[in-house]
N, C-alpha and C. Protein backbone atom coordinates (compact mmCIF):
# COMPACT_ATOMS: atom_id res chain seq x y z
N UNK A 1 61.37 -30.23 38.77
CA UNK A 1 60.62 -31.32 39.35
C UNK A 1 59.23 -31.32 38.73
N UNK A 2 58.48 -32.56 38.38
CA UNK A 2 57.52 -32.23 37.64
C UNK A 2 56.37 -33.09 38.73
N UNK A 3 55.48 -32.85 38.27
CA UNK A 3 54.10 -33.01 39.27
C UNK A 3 53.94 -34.69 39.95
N UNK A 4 54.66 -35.32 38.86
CA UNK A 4 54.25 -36.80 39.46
C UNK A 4 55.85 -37.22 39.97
N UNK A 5 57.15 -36.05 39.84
CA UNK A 5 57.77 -36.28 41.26
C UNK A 5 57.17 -36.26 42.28
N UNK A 6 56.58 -34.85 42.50
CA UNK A 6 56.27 -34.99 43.57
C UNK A 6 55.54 -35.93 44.67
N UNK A 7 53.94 -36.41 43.96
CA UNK A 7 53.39 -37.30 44.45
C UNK A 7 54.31 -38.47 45.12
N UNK A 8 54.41 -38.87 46.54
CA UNK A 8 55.32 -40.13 46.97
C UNK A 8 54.68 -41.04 46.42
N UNK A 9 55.19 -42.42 46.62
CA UNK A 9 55.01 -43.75 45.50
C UNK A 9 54.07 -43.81 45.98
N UNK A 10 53.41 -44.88 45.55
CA UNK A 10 51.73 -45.57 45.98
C UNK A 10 50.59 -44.37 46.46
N UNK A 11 50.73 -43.34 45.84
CA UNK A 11 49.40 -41.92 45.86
C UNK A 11 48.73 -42.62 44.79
N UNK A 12 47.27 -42.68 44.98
CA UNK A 12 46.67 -42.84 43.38
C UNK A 12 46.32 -41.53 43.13
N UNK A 13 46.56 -40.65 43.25
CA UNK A 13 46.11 -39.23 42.80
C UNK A 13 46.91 -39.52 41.31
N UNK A 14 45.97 -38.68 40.38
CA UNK A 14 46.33 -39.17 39.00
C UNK A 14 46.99 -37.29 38.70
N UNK A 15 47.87 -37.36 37.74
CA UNK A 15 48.40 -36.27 37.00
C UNK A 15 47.60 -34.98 37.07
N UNK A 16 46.71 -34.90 36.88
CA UNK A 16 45.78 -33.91 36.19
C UNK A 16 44.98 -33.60 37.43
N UNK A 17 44.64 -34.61 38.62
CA UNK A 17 43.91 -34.19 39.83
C UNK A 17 45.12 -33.35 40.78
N UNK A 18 46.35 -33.82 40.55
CA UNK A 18 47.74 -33.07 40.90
C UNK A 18 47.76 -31.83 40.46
N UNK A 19 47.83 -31.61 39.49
CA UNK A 19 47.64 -30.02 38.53
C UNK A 19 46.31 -29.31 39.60
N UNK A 20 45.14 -29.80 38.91
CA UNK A 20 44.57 -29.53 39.75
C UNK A 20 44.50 -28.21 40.66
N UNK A 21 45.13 -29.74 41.83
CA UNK A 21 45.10 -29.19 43.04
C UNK A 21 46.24 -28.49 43.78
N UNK A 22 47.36 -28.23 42.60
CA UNK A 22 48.14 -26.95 43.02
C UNK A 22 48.14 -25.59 42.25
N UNK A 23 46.68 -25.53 41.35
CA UNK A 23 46.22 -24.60 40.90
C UNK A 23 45.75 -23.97 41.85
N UNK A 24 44.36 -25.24 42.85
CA UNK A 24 43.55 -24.23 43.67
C UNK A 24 44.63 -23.45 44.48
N UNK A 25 45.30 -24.38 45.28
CA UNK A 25 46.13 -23.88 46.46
C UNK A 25 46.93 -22.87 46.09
N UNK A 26 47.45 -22.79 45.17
CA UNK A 26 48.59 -21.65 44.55
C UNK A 26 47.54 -19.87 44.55
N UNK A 27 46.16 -20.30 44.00
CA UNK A 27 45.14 -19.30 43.72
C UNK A 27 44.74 -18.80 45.09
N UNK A 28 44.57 -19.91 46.01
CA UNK A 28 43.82 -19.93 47.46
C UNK A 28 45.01 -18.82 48.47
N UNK A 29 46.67 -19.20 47.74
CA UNK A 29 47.95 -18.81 48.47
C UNK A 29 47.68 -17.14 48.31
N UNK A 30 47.92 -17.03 47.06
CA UNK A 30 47.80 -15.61 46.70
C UNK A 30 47.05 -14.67 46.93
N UNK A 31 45.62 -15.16 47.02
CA UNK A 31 44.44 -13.46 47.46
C UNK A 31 44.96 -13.65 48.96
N UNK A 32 45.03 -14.78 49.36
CA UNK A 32 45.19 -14.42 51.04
C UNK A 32 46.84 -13.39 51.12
N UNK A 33 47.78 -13.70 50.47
CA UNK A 33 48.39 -13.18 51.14
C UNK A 33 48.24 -11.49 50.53
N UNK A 34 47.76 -11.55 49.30
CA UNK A 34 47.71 -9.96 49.04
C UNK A 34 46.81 -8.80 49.89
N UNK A 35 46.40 -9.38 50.67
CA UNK A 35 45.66 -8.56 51.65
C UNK A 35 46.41 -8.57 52.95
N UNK A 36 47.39 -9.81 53.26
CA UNK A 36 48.73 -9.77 54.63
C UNK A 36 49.51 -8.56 53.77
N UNK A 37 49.72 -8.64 52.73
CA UNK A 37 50.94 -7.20 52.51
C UNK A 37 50.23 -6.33 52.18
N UNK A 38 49.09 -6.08 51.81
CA UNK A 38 48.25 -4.93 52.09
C UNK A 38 48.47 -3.95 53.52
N UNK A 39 48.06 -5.12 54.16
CA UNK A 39 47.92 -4.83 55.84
C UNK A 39 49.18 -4.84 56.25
N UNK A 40 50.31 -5.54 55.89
CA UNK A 40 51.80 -4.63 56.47
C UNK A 40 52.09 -3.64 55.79
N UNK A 41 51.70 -3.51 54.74
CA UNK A 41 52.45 -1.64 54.50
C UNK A 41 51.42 -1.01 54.85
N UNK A 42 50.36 -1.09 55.13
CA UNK A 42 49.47 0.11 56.46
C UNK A 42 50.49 -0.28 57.57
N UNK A 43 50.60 -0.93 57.98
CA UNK A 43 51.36 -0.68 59.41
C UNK A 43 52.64 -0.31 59.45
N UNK A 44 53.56 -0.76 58.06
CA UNK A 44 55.04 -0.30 57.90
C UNK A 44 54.59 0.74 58.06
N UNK A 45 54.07 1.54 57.32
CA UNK A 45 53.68 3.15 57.17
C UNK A 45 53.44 4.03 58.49
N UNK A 46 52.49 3.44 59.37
CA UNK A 46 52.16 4.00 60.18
C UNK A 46 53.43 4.30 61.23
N UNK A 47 54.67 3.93 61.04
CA UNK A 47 55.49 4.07 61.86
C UNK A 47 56.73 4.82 61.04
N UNK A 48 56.42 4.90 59.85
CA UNK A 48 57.62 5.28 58.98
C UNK A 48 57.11 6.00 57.71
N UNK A 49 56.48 7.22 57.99
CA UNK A 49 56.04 7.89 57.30
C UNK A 49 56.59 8.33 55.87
N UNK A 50 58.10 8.33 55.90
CA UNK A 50 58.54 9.09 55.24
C UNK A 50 59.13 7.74 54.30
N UNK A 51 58.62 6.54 54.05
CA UNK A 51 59.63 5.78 53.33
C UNK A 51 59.37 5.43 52.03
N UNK A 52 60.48 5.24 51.46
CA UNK A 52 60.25 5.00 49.73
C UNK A 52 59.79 3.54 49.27
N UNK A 53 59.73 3.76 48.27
CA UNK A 53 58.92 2.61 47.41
C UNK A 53 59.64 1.30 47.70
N UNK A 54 61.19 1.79 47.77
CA UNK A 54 61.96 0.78 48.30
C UNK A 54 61.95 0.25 49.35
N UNK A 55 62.22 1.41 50.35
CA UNK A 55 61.95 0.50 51.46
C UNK A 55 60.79 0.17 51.67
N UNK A 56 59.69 0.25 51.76
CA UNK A 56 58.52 -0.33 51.83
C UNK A 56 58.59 -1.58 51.13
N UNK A 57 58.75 -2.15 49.79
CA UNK A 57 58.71 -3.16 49.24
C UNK A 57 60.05 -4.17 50.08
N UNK A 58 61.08 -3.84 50.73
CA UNK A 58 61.97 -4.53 51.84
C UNK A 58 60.75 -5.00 52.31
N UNK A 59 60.69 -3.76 53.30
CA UNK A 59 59.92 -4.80 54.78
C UNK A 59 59.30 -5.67 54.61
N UNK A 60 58.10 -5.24 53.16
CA UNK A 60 57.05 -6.41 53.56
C UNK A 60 57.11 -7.14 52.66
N UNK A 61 58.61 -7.20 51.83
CA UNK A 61 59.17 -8.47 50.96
C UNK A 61 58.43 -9.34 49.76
N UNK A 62 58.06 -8.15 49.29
CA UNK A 62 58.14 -7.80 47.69
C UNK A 62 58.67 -7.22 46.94
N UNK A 63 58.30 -6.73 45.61
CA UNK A 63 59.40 -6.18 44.54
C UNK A 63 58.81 -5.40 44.36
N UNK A 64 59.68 -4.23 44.38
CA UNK A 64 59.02 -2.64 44.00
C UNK A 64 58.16 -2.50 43.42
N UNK A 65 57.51 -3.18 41.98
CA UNK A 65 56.58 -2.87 41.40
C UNK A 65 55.40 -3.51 42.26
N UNK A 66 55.36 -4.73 42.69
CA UNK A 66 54.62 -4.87 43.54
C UNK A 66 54.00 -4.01 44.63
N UNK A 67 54.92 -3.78 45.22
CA UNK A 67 54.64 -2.58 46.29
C UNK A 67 53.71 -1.30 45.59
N UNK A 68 54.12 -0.93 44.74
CA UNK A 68 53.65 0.26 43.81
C UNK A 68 52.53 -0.21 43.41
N UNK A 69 51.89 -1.38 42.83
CA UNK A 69 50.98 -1.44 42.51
C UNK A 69 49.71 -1.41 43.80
N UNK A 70 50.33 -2.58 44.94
CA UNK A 70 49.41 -2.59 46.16
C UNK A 70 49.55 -1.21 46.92
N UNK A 71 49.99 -0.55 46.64
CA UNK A 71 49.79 1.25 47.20
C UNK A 71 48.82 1.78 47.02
N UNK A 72 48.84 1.99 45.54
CA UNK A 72 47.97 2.45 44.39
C UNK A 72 46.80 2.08 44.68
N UNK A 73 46.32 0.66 44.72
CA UNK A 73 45.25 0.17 45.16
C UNK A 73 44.71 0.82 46.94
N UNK A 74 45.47 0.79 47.50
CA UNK A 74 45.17 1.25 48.76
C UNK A 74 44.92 2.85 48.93
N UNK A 75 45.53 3.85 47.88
CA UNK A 75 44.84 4.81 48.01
C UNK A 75 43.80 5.03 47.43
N UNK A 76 43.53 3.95 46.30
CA UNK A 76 42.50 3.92 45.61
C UNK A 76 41.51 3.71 46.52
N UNK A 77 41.71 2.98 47.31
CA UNK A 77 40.37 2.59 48.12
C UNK A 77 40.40 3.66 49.37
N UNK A 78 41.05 4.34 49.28
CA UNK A 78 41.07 5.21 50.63
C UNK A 78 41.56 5.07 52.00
N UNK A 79 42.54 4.00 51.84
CA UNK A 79 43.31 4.22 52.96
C UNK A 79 44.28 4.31 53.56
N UNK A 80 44.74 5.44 52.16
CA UNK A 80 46.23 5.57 52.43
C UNK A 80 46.43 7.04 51.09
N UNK A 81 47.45 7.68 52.21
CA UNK A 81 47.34 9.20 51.22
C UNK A 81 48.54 9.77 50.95
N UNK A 82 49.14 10.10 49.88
CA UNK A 82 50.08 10.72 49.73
C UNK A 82 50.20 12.07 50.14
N UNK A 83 51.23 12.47 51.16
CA UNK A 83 51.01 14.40 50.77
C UNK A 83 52.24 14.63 50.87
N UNK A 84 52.14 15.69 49.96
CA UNK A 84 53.66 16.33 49.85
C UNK A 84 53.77 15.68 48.30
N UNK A 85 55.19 15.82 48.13
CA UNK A 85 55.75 15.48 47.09
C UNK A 85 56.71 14.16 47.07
N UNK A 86 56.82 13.47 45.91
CA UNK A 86 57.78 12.32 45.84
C UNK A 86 59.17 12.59 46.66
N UNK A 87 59.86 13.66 46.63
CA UNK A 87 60.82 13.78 47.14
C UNK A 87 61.41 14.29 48.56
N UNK A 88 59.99 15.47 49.04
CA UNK A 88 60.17 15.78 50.83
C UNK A 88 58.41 15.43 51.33
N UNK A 89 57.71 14.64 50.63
CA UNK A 89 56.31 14.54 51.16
C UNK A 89 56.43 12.92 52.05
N UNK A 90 55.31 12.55 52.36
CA UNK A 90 55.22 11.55 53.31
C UNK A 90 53.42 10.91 53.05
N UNK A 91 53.52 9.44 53.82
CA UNK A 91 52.80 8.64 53.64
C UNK A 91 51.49 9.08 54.84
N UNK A 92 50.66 9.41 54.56
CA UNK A 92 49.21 9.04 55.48
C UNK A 92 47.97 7.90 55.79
N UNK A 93 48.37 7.77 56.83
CA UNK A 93 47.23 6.05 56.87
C UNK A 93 46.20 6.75 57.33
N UNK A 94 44.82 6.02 56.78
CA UNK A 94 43.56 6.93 56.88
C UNK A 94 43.19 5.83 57.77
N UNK A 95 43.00 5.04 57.71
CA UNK A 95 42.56 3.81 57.79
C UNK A 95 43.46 2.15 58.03
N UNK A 96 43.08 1.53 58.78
CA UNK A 96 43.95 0.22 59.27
C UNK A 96 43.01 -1.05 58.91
N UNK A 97 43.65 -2.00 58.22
CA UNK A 97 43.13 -3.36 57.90
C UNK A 97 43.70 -4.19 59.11
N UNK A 98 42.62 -4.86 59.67
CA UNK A 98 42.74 -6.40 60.37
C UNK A 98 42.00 -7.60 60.19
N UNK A 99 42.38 -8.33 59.93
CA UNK A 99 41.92 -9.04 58.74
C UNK A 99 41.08 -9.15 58.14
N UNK A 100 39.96 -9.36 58.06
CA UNK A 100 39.11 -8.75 57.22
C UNK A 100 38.17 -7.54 57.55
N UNK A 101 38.74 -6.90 58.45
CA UNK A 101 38.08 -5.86 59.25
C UNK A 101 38.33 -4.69 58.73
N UNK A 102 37.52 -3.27 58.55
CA UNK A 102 38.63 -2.07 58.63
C UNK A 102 38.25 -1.32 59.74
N UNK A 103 38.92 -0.48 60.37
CA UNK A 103 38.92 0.06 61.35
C UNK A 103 39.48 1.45 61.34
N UNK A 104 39.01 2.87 62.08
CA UNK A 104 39.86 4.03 61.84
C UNK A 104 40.85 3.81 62.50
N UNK A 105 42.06 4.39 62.61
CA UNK A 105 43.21 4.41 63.11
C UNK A 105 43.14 5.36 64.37
């Protein structure tokens, strides 16, 4: 489907103000939600210590590398800790995001 399907008949929105404006929204879609799955795998976690890359990327319905990367970032920032080992270790939440809040746990 291309951009001036979409527009219904009689829009004067022209081609390029279309582009546009599913650039912003697409840009506007994404930081917001990367901080909603931020903030569900702190909370997946907090109840399910022990879960893999997999399941974590289930729940909060992304793709593994995804998940792996927004981890990474979250221990980067400190609020979230690995201990143990990949294979009998487990997840630590230091810290809880609400929406733009952080808070100790």
């Amino acid at each position: 489907m291309s951009v001036n399907e979409a527009i219904p008949n009689g829009s004067e929105a022209t081609h390029e103000q279309s582009a546009i404006s599913l650039r912003t929204d697409k840009t506007i879609h994404k930081s917001v939600s990367k901080e909603a799955v931020k903030a569900d795998i702190l909370s997946f976690l907090r109840n399910n210590h022990t879960a893999s890359y997999q399941e974590i990327s289930d729940a909060v319905g992304v793709v593994r590398s995804t998940a792996g990367k927004y981890i990474k970032e979250l221990v980067e920032a400190g609020l979230l800790k690995r201990e143990g080992n990949t294979r009998v270790g487990h997840w630590k939440v230091l810290y809880a995001m609400c929406s733009f809040f952080i808070y100790l746990c």
